[in-house]
Protein backbone atom coordinates (compact mmCIF):
# COMPACT_ATOMS: atom_id res chain seq x y z
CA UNK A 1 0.00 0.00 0.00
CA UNK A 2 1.27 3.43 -1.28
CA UNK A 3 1.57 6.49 1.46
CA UNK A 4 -1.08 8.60 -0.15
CA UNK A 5 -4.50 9.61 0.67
CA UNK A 6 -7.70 8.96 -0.85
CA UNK A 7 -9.02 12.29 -2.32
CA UNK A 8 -11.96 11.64 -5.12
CA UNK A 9 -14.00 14.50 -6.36
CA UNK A 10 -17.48 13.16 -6.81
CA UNK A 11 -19.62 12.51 -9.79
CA UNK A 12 -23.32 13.08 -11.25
CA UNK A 13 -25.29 10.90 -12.32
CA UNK A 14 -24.78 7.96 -10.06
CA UNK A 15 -26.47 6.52 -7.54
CA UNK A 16 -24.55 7.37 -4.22
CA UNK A 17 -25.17 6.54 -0.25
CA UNK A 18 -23.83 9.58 2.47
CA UNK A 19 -21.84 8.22 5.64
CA UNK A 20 -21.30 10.59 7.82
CA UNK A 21 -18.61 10.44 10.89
CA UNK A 22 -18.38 13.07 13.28
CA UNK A 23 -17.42 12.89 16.91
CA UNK A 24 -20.36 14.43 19.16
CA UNK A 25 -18.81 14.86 22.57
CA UNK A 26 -21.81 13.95 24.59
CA UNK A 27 -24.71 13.43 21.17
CA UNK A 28 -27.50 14.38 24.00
CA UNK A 29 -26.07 18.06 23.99
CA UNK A 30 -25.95 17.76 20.28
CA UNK A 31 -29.52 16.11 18.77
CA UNK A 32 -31.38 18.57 17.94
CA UNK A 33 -28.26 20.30 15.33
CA UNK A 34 -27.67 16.51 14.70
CA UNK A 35 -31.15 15.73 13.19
CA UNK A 36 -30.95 19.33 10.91
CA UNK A 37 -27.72 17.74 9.67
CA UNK A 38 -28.70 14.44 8.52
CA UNK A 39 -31.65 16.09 6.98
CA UNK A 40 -30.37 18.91 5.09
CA UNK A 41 -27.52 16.62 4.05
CA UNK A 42 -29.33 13.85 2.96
CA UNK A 43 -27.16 11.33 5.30
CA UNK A 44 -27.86 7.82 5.08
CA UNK A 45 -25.71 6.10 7.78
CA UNK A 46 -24.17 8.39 10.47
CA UNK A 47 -21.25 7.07 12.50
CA UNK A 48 -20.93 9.50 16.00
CA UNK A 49 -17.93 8.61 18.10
CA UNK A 50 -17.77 9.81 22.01
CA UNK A 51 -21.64 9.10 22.30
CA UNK A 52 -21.27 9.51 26.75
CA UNK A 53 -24.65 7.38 26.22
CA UNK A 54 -25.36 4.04 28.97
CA UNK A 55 -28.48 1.77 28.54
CA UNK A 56 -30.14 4.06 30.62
CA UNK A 57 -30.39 7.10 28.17
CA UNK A 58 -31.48 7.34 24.93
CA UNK A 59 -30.66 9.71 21.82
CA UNK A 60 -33.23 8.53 18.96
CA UNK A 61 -33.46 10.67 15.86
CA UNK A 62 -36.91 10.81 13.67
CA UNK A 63 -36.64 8.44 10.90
CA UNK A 64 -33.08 6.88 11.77
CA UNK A 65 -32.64 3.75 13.33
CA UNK A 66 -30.21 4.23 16.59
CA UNK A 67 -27.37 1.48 16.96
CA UNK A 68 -25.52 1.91 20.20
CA UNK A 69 -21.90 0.19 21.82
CA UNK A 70 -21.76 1.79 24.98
CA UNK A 71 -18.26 2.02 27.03
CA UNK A 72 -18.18 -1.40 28.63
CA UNK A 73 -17.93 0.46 31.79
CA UNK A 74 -21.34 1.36 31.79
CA UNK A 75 -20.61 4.86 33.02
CA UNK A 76 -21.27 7.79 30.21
CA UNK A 77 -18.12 8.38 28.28
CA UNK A 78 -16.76 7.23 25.38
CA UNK A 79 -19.07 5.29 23.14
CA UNK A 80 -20.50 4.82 19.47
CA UNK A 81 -23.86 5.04 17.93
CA UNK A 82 -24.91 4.66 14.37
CA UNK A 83 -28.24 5.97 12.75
CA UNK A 84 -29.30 4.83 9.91
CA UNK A 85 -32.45 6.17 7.17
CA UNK A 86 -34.89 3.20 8.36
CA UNK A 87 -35.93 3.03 4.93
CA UNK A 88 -32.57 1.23 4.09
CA UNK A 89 -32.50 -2.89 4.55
CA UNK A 90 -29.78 -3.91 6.90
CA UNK A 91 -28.98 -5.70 9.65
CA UNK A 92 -27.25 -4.78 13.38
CA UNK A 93 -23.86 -6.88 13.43
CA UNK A 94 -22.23 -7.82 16.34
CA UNK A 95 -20.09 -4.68 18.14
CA UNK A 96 -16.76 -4.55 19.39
CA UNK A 97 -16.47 -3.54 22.64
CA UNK A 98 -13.46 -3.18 25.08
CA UNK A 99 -11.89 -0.14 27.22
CA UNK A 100 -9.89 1.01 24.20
CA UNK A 101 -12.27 0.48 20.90
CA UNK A 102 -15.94 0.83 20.96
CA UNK A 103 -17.37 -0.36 17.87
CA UNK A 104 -21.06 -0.22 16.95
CA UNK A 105 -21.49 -2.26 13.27
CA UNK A 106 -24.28 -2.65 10.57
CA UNK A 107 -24.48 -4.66 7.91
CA UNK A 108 -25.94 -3.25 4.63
CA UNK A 109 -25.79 -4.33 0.50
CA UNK A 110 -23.96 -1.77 -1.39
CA UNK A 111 -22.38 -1.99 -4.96
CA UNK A 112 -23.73 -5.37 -5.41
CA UNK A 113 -22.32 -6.73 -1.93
CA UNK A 114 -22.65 -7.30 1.73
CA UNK A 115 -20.90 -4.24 3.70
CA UNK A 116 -20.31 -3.89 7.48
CA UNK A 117 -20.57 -0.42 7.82
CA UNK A 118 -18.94 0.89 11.64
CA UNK A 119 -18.49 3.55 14.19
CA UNK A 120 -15.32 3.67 16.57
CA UNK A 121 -14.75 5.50 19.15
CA UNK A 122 -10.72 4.68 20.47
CA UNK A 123 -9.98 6.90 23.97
CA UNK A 124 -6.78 8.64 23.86
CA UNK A 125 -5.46 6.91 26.95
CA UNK A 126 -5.15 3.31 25.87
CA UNK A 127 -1.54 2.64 23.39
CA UNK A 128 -3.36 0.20 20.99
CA UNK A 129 -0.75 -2.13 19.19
CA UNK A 130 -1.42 -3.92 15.91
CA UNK A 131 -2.32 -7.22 17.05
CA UNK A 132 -4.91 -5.33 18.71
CA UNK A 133 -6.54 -3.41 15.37
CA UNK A 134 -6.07 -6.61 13.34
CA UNK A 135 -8.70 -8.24 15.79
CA UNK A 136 -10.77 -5.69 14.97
CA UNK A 137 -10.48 -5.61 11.88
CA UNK A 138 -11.04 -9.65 11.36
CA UNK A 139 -13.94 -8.68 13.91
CA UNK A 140 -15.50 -6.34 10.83
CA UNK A 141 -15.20 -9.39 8.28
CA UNK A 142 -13.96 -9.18 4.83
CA UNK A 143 -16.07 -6.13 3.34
CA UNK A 144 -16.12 -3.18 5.43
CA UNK A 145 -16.24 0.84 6.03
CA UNK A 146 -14.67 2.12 9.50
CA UNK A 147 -15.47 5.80 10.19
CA UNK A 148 -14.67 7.87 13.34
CA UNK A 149 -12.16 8.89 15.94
CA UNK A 150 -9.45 6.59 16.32
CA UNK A 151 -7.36 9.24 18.29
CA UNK A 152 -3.57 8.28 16.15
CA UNK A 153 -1.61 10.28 14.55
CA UNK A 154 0.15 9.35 11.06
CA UNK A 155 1.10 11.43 8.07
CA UNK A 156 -1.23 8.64 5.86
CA UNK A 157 -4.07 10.43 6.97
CA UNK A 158 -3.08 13.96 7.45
CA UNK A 159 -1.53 14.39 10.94
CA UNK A 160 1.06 16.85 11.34
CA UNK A 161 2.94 13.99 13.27
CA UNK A 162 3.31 10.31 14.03
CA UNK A 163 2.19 8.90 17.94
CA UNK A 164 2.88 5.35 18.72
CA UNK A 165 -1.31 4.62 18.61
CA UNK A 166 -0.78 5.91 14.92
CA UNK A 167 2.15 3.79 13.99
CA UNK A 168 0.69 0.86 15.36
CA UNK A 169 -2.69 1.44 13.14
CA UNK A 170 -0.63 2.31 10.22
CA UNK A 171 1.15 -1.05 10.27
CA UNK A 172 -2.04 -2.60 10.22
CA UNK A 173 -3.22 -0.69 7.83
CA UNK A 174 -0.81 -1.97 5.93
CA UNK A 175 -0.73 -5.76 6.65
CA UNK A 176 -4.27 -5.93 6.15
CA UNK A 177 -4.63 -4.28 2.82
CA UNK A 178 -7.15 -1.75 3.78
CA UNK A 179 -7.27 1.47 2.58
CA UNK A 180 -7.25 4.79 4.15
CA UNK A 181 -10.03 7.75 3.06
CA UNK A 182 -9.52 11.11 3.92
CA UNK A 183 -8.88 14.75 2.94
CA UNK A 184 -5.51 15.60 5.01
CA UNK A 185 -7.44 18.40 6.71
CA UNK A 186 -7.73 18.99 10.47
CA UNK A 187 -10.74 17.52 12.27
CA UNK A 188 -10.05 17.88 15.92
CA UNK A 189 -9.89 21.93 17.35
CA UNK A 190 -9.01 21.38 20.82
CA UNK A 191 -9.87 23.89 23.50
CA UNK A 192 -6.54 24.12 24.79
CA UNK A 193 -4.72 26.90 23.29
CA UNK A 194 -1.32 24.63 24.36
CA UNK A 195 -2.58 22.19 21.70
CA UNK A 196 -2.86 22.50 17.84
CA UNK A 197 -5.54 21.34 15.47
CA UNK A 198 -4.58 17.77 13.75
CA UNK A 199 -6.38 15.29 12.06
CA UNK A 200 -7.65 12.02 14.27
CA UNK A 201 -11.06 11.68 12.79
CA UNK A 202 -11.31 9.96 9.35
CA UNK A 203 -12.37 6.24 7.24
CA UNK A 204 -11.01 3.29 6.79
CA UNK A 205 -12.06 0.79 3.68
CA UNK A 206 -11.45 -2.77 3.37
CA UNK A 207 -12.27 -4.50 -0.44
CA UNK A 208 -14.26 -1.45 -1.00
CA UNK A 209 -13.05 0.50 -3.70
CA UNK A 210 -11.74 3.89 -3.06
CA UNK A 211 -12.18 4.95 -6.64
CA UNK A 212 -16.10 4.95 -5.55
CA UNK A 213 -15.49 7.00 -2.91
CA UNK A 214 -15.46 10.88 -1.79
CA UNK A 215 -14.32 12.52 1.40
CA UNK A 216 -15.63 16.09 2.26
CA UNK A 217 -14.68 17.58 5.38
CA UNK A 218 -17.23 20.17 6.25
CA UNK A 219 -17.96 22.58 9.51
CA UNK A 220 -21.66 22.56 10.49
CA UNK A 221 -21.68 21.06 13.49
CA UNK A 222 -20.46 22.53 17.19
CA UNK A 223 -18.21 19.84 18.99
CA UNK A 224 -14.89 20.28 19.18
CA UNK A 225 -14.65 17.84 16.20
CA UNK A 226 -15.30 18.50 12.69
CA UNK A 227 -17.85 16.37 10.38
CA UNK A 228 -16.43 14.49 7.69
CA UNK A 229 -19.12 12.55 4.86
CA UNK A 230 -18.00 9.98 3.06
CA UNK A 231 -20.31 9.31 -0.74
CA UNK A 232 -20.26 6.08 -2.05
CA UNK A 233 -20.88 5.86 -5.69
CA UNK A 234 -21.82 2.59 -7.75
CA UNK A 235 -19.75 4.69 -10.26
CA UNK A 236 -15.77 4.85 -10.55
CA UNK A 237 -15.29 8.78 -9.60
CA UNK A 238 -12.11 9.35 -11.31
């Protein structure tokens, strides 16, 4: 696999499906501007990371179908969620669930094919190895999309450095022959005026094409993390 990212400029004409990912920092603070978004963007699967849900609270969006992996903790941080158009056919998949990757999976057909479609959510605090994402990643089967915040750092995907989380996905990146989608822009505007701006939020692919595919990073939404939509074509965009 090349060090480049996976910048498409998208195409009329075609039949296309919207995945969002955007990090929410607590979603119940942000549903009401969530449900605008998905609307006046036409999304069709949203992938939140930092949900801060527990079984006890609920975030449900008019027309979406809400699929949650809480922290296993059961206390409200960390977390994924994924809403998707209930008009669409698909099926909840098993999640992935541990201290340091919470993983909340559906499985749709798209471009002729079965796709697992997931959220992560990865807390800063835990130094994930590869053996580690490769588990994951067999977790998510042969054909998936991974969209979120994985909280590394690599140049691949538009960090302005390398942390050892970052390395440690980029090797199995690599090994795994997945691809990496996104525009090289910042996504994560910390309050902290000590810390800069840097990119942590972005997609992963797995035997789905990238030349389908096209990444816009966009600033609608008021966490601390910027939205980034992924379109999926059933027609080559370059």
């Amino acid at each position: 696999m090349n060090d480049v990212m996976v910048v498409r400029n998208s195409n009329s004409g075609s039949h296309t499906t919207r995945i969002l990912t955007w990090n929410a920092n607590r979603i119940l603070n942000r549903k009401s501007e969530l449900a605008h978004f998905l609307r006046s963007e036409d999304i069709d699967i949203a992938l939140i990371s930092e949900t801060h849900l527990n079984t006890r609270l609920n975030a449900e969006i008019w027309g979406y179908k809400l699929y949650t992996c809480h922290h296993p903790s059961g206390s409200t941080h960390g977390g994924s969620a994924i809403y998707i158009k209930q008009q669409l056919q698909h099926n909840e998949g098993p999640s992935f669930c541990t201290p340091a990757m919470q993983c909340t999976v559906v499985s749709i057909r798209l471009n002729g094919g079965d796709v697992n479609i997931a959220a992560i959510y990865s807390p800063p605090r835990h130094n994930i190895k590869e053996p580690e994402y490769a588990t994951l990643f067999a977790h998510l089967g042969h054909r998936w999309i991974l969209g979120g915040d994985f909280n590394a750092k690599h140049p691949l995907w538009g960090s302005r450095i390398t942390t050892p989380k970052g390395s440690e996905l980029y090797k199995c990146i690599n090994s795994t022959n997945a691809e990496c989608c996104s525009k090289g822009l910042p996504t994560y505007w910390p309050t902290d005026p000590s810390k800069k701006p840097d990119c942590i939020d972005f997609f992963l692919l797995h035997s789905v094409s990238s030349s389908y595919t096209d990444v816009s990073n966009m600033d609608d939404l008021s966490s601390d993390h910027s939205p980034i939509v992924l379109t999926l074509s059933d027609k080559i965009l370059y």
